[in-house]
Structures are given as C-alpha cells and as structure tokens.
PDB file of N, CA and C in Angstrom:
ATOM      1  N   UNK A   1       0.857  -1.168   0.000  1.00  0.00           N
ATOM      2  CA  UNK A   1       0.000   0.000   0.000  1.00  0.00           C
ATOM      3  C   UNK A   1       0.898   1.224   0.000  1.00  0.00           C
ATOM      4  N   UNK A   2       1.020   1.956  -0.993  1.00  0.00           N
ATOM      5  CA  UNK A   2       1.456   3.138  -1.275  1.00  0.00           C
ATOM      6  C   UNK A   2       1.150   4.335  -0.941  1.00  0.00           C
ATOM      7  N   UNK A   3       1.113   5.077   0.413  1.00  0.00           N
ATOM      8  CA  UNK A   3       0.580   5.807   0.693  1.00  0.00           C
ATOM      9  C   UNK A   3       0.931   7.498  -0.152  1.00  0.00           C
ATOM     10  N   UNK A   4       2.483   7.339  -0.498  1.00  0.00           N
ATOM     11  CA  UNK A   4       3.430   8.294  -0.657  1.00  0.00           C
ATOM     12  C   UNK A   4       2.264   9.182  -2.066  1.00  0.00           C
ATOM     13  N   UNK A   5       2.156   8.259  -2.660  1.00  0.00           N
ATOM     14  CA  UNK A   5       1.900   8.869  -3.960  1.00  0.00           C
ATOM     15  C   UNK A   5       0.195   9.711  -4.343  1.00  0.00           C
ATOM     16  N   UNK A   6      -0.415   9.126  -2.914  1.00  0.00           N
ATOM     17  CA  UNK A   6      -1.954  10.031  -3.029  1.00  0.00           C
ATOM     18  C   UNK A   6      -1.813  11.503  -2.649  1.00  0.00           C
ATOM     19  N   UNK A   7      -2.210  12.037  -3.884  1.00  0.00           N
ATOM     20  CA  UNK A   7      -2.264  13.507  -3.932  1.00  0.00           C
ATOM     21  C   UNK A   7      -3.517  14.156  -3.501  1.00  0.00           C
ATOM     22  N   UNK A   8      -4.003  14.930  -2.643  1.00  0.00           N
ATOM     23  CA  UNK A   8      -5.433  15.610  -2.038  1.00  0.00           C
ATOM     24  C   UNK A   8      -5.461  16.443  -3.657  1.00  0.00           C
ATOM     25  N   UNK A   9      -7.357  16.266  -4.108  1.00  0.00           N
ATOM     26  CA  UNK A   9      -7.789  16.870  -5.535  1.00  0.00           C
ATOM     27  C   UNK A   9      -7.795  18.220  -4.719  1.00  0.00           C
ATOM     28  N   UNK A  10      -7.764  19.406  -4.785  1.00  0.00           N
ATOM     29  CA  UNK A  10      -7.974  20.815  -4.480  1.00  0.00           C
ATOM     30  C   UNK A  10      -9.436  20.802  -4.573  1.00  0.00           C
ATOM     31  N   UNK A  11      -9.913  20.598  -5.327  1.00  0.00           N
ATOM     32  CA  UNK A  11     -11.729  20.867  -5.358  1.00  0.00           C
ATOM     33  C   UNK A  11     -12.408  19.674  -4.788  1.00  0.00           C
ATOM     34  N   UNK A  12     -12.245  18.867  -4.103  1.00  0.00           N
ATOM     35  CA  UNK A  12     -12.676  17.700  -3.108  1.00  0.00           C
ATOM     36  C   UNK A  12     -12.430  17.968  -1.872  1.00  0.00           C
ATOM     37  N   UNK A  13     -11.055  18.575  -1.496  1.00  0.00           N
ATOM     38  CA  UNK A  13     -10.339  18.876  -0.616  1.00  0.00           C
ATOM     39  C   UNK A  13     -11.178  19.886   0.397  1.00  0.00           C
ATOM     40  N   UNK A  14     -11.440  21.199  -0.869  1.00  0.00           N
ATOM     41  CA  UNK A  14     -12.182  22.342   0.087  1.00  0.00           C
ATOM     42  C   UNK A  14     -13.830  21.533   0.528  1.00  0.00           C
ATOM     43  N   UNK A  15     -14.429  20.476  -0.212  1.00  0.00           N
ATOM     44  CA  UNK A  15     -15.723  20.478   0.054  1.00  0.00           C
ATOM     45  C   UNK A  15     -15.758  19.191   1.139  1.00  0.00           C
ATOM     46  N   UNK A  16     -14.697  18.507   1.201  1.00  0.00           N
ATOM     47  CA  UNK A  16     -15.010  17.301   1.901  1.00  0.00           C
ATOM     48  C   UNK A  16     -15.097  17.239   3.380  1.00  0.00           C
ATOM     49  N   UNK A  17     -16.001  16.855   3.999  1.00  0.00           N
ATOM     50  CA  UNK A  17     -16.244  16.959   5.695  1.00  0.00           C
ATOM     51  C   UNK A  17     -14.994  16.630   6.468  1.00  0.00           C
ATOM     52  N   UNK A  18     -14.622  17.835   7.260  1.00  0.00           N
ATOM     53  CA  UNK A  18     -13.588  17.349   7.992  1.00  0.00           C
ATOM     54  C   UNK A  18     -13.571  15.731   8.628  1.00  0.00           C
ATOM     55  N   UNK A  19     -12.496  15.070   8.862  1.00  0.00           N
ATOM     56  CA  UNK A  19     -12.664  14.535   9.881  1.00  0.00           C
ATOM     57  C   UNK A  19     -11.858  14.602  10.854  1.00  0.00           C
ATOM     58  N   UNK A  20     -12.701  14.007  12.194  1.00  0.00           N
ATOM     59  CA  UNK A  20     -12.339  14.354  13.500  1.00  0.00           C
ATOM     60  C   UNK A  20     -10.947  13.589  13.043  1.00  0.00           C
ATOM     61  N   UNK A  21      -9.806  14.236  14.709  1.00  0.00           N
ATOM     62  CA  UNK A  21      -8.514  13.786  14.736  1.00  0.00           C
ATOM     63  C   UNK A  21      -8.735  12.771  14.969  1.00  0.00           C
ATOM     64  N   UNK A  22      -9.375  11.928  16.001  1.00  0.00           N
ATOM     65  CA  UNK A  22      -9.650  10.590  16.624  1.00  0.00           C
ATOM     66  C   UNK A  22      -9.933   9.733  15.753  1.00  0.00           C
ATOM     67  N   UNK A  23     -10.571  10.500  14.618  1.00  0.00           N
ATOM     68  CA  UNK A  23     -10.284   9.182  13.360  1.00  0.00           C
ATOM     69  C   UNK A  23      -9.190   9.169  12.204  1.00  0.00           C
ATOM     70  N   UNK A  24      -8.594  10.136  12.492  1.00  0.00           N
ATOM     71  CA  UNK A  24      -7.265  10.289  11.569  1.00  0.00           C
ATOM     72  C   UNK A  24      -6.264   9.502  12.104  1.00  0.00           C
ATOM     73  N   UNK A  25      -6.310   9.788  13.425  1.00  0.00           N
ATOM     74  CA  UNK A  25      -5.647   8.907  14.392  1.00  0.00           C
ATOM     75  C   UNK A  25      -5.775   7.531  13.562  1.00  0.00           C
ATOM     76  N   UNK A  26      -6.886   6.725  14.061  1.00  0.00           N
ATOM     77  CA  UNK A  26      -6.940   5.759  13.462  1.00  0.00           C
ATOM     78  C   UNK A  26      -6.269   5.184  12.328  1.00  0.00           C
ATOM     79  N   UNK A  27      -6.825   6.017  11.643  1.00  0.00           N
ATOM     80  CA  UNK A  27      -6.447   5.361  10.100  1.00  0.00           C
ATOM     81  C   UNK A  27      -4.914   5.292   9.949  1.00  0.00           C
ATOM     82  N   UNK A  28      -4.402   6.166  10.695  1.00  0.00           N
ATOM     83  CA  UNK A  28      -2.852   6.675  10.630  1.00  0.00           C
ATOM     84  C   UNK A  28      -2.604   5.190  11.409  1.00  0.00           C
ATOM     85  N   UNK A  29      -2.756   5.148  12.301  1.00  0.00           N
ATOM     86  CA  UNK A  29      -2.220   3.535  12.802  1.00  0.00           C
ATOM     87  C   UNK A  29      -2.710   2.550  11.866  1.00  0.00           C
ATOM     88  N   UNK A  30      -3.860   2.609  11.342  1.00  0.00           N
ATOM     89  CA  UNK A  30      -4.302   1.368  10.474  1.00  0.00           C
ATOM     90  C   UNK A  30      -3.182   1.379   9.563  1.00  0.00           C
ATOM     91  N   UNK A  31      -2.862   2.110   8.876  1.00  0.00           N
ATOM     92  CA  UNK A  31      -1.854   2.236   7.982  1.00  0.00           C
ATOM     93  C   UNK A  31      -0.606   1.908   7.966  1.00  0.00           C
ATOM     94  N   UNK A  32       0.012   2.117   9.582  1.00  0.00           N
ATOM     95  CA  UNK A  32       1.255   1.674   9.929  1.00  0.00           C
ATOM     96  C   UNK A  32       0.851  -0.026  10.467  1.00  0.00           C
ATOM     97  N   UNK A  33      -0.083  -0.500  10.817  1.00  0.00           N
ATOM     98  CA  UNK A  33      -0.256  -1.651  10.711  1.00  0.00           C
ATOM     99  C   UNK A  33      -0.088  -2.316   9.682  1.00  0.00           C
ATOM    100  N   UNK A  34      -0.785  -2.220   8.696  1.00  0.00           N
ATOM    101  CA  UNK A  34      -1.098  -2.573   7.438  1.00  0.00           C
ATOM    102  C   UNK A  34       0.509  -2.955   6.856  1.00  0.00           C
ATOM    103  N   UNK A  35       1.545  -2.091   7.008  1.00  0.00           N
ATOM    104  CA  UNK A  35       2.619  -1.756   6.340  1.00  0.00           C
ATOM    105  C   UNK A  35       3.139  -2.812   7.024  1.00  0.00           C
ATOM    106  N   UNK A  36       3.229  -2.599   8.666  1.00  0.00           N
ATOM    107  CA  UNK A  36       4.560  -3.690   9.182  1.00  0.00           C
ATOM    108  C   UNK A  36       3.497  -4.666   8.829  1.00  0.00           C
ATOM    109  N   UNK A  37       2.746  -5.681   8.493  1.00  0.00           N
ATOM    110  CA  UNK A  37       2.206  -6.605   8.504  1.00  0.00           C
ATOM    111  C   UNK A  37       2.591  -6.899   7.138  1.00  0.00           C
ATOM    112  N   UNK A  38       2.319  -6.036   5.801  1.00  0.00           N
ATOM    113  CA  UNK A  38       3.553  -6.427   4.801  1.00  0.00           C
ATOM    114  C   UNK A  38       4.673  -6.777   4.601  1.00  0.00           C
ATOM    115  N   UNK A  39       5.523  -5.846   5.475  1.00  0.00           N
ATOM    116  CA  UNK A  39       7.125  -6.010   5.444  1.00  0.00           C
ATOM    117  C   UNK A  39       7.075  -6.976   5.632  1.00  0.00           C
ATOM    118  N   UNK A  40       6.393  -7.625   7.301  1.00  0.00           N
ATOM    119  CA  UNK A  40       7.072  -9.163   8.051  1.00  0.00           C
ATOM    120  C   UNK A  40       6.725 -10.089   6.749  1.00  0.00           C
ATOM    121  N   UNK A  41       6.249  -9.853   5.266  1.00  0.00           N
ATOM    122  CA  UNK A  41       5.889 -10.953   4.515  1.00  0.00           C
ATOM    123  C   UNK A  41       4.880 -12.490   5.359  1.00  0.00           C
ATOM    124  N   UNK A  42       4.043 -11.688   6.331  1.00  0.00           N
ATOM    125  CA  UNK A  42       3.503 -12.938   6.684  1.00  0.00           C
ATOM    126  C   UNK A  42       2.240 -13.728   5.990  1.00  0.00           C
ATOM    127  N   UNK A  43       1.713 -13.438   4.595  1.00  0.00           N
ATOM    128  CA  UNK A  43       1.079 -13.489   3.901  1.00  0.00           C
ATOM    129  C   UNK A  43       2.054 -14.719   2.379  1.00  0.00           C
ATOM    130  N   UNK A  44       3.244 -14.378   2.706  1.00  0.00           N
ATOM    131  CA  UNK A  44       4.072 -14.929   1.760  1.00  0.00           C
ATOM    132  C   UNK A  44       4.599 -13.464   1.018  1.00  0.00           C
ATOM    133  N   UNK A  45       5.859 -13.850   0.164  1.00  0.00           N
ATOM    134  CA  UNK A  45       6.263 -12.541  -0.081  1.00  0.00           C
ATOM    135  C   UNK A  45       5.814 -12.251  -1.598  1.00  0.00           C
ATOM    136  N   UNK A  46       5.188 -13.014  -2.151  1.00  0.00           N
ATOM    137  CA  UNK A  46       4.067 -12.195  -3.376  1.00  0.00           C
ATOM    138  C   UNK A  46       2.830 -12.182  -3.016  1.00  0.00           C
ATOM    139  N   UNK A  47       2.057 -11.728  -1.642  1.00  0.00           N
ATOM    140  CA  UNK A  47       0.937 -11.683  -1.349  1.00  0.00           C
ATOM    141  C   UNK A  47       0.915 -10.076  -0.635  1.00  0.00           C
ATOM    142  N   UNK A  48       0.119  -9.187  -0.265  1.00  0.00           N
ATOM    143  CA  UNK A  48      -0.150  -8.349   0.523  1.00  0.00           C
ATOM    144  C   UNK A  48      -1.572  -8.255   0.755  1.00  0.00           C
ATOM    145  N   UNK A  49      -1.359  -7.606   2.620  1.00  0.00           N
ATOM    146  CA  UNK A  49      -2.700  -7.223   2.973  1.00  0.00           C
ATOM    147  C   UNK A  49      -3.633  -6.262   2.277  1.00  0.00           C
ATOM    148  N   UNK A  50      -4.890  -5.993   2.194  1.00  0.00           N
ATOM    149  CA  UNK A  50      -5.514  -4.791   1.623  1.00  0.00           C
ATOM    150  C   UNK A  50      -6.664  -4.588   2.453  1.00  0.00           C
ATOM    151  N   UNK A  51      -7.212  -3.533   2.596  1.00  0.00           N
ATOM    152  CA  UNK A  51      -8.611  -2.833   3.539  1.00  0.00           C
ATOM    153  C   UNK A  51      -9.014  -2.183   1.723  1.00  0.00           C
ATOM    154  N   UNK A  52     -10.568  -1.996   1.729  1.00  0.00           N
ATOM    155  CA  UNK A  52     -11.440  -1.992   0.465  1.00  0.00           C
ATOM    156  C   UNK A  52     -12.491  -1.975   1.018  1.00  0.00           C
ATOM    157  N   UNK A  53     -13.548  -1.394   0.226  1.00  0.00           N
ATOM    158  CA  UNK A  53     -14.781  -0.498   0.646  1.00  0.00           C
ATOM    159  C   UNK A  53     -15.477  -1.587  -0.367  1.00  0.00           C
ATOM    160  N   UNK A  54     -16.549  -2.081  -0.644  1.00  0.00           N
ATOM    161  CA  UNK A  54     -17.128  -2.741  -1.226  1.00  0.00           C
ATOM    162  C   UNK A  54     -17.974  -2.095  -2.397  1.00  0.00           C
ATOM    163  N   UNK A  55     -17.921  -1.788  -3.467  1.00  0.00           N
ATOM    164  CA  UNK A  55     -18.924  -0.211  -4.026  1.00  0.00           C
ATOM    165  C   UNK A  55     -20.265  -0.814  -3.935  1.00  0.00           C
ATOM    166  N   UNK A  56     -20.791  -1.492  -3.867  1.00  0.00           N
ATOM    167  CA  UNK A  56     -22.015  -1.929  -4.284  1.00  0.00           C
ATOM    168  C   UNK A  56     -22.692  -2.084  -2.694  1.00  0.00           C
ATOM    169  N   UNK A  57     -22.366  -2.384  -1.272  1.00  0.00           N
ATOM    170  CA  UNK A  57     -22.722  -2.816  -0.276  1.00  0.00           C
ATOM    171  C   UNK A  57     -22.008  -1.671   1.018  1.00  0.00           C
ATOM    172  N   UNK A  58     -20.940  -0.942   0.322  1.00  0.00           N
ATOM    173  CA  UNK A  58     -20.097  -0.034   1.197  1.00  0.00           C
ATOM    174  C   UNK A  58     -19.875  -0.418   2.213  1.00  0.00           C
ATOM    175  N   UNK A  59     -19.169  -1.779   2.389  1.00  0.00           N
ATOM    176  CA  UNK A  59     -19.507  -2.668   3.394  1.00  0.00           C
ATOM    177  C   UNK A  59     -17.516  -2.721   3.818  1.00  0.00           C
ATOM    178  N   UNK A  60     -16.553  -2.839   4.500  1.00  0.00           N
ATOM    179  CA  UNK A  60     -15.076  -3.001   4.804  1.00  0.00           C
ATOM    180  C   UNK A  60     -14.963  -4.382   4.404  1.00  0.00           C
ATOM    181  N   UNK A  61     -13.904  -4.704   3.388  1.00  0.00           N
ATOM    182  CA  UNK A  61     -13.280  -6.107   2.922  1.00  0.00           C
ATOM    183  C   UNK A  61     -11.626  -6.007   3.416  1.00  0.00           C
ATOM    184  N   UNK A  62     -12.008  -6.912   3.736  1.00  0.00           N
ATOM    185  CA  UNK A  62     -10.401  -7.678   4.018  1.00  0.00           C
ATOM    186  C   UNK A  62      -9.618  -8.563   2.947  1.00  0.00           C
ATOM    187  N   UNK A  63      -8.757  -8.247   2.215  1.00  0.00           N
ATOM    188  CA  UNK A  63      -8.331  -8.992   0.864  1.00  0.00           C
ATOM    189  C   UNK A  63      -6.821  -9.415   0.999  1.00  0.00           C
ATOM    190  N   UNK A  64      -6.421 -10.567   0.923  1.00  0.00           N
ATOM    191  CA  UNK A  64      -5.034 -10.872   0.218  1.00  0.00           C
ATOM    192  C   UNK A  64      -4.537 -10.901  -0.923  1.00  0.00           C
ATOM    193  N   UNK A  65      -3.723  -9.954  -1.439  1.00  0.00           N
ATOM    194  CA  UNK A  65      -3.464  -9.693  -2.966  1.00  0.00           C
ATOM    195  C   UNK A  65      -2.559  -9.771  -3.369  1.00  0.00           C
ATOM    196  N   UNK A  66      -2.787 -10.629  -4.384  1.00  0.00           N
ATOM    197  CA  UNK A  66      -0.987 -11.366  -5.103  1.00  0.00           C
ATOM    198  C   UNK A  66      -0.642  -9.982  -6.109  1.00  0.00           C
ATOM    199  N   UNK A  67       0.305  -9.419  -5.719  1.00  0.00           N
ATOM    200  CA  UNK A  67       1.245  -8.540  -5.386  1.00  0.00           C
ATOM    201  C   UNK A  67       1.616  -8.333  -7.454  1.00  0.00           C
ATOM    202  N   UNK A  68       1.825  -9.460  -7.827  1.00  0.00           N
ATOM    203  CA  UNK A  68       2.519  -9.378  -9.236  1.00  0.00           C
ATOM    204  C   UNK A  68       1.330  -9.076 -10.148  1.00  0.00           C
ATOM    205  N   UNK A  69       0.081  -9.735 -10.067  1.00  0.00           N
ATOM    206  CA  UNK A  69      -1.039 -10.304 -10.963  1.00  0.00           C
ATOM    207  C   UNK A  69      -2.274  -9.289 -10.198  1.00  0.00           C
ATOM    208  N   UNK A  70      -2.285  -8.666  -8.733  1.00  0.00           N
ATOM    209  CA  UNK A  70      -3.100  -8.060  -7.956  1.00  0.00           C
ATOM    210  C   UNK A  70      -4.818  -9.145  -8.409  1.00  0.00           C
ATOM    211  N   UNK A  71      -4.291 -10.244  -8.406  1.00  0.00           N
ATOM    212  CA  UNK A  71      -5.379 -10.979  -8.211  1.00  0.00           C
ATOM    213  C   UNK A  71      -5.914 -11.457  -6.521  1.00  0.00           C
ATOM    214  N   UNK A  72      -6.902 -11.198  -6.125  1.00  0.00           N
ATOM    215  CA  UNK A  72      -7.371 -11.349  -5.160  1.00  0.00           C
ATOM    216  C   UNK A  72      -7.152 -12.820  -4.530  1.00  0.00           C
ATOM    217  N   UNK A  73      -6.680 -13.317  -3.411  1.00  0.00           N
ATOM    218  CA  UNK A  73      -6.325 -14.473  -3.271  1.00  0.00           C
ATOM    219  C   UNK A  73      -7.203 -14.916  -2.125  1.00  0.00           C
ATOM    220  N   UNK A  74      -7.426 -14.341  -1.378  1.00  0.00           N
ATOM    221  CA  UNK A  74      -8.909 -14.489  -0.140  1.00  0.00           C
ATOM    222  C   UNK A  74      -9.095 -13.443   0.338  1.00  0.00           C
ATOM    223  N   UNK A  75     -10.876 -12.985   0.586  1.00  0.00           N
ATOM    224  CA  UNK A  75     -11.498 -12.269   0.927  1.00  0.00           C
ATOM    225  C   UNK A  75     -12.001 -12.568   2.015  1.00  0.00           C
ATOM    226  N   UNK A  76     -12.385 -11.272   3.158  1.00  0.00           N
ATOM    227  CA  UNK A  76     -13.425 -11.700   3.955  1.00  0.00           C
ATOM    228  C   UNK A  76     -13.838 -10.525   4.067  1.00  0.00           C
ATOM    229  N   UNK A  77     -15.272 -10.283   3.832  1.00  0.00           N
ATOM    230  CA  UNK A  77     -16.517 -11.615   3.950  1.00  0.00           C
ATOM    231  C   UNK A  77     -16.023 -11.665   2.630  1.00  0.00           C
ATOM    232  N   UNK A  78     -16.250 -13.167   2.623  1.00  0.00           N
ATOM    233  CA  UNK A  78     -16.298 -13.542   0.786  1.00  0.00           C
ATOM    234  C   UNK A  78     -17.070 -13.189  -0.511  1.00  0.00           C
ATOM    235  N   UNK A  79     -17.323 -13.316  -1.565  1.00  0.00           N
ATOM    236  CA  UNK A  79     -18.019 -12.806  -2.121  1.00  0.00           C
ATOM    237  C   UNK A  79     -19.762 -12.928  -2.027  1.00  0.00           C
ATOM    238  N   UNK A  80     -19.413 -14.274  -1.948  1.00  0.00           N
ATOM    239  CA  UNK A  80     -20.951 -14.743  -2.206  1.00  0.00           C
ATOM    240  C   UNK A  80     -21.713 -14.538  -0.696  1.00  0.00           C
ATOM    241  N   UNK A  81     -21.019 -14.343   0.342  1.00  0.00           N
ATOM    242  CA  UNK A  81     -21.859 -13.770   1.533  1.00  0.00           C
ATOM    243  C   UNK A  81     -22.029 -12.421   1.539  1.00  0.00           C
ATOM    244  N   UNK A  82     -21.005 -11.152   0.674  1.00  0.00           N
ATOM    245  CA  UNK A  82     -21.937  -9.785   0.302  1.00  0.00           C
ATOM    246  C   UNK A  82     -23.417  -9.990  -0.351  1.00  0.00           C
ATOM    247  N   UNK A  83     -23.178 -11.036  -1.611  1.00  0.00           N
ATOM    248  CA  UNK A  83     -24.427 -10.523  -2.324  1.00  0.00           C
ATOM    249  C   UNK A  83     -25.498 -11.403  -1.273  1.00  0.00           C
ATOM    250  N   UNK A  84     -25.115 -12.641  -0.723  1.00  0.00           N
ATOM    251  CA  UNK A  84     -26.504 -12.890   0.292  1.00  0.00           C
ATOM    252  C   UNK A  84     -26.693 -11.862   0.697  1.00  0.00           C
ATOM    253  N   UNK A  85     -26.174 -10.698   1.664  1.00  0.00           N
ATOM    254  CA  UNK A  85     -26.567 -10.017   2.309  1.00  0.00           C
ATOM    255  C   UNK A  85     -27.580  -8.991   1.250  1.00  0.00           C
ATOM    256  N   UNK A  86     -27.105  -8.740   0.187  1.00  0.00           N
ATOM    257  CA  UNK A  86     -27.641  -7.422  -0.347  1.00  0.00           C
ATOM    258  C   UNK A  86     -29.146  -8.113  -1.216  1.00  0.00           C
ATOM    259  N   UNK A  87     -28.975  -9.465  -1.175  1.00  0.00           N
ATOM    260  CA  UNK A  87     -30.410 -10.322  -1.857  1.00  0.00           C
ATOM    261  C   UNK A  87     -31.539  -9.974  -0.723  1.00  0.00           C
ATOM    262  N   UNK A  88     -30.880 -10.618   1.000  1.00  0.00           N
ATOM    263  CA  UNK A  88     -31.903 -10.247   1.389  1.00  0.00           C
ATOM    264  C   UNK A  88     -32.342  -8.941   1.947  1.00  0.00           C
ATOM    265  N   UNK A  89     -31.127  -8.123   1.917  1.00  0.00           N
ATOM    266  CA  UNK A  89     -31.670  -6.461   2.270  1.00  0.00           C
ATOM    267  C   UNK A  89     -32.690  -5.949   1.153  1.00  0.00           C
ATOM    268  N   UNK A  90     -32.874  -6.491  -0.312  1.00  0.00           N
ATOM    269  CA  UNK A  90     -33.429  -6.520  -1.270  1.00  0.00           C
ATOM    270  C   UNK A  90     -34.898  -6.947  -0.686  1.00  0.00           C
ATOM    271  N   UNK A  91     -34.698  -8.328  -0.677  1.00  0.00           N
ATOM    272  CA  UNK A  91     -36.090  -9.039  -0.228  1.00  0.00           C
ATOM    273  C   UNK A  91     -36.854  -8.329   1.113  1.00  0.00           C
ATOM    274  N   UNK A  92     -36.375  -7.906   2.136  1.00  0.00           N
ATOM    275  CA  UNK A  92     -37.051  -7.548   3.189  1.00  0.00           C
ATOM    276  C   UNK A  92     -37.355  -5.960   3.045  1.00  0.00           C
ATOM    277  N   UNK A  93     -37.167  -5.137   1.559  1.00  0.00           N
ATOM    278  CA  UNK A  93     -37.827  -3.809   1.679  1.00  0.00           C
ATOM    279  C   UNK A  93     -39.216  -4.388   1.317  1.00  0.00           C
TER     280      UNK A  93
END
C-alpha cells in the first residue's frame, strides 16, 4: 500500500467533511499496521494485505493480494456472503 503517492484533488479537498482527529488517528495507525504486517511478509512474499470499501454494499473487505497479478487471493466476507446479504436487504424492503 502506497501511501506516498496520493495527492489531495484541491476541489474535493475544500468540500469534503472534515474529519475528526480521533479518526485520523486511526487510520494513521491502520496504515502503519497494514505496512509492518507487509514487510514481516507474513502473507508470503508475493501476497499483501488490503482494507477496500465494497462499491455496491459499502460494506469493509479484508483482501489478500498477489502482489505481481493483484489478483485477489482471499477475501473476507467472501463474495458470495456480500451478495446474500444485499439479496436479502433486497427481499425484506
């Protein structure tokens, strides 16, 4: 995860809701987690961790990603337990 290279858009920047420090906080450690949990290669050393927003369910995924091919190697939740969820959030409106 490359943090170095995300640039803030100037016109997103001025409109987007602050957020509190207590969650910058956060993320700022999530991030340094994320990283030493790469380095130690405990995934294998063509695999890395990933955090991912789901677009369709906006739901937090947990992914292992082969590093060369960025093919997804395991998810959680897996796939087919998002769309259960979004069949029956479907069915019960």
């Amino acid at each position: 995860m490359d943090v170095a290279s995300v640039q803030a858009n100037p016109l997103t920047a001025a409109t987007a809701p602050e957020v509190p420090a207590s969650i910058q906080k956060e993320q700022r450690e999530m991030i340094r987690a994320v990283k030493a949990i790469n380095a130690s290669e405990l995934f294998g050393e063509d695999n890395e961790l990933t955090f991912v927003l789901d677009r369709e369910t906006r739901r937090p995924l947990v992914r292992i990603v082969d590093k060369k091919t960025q093919q997804v190697v395991r998810q959680i939740p897996p796939e087919y337990a998002l769309r259960m969820a979004e069949d029956l959030k479907l069915a019960l409106r």
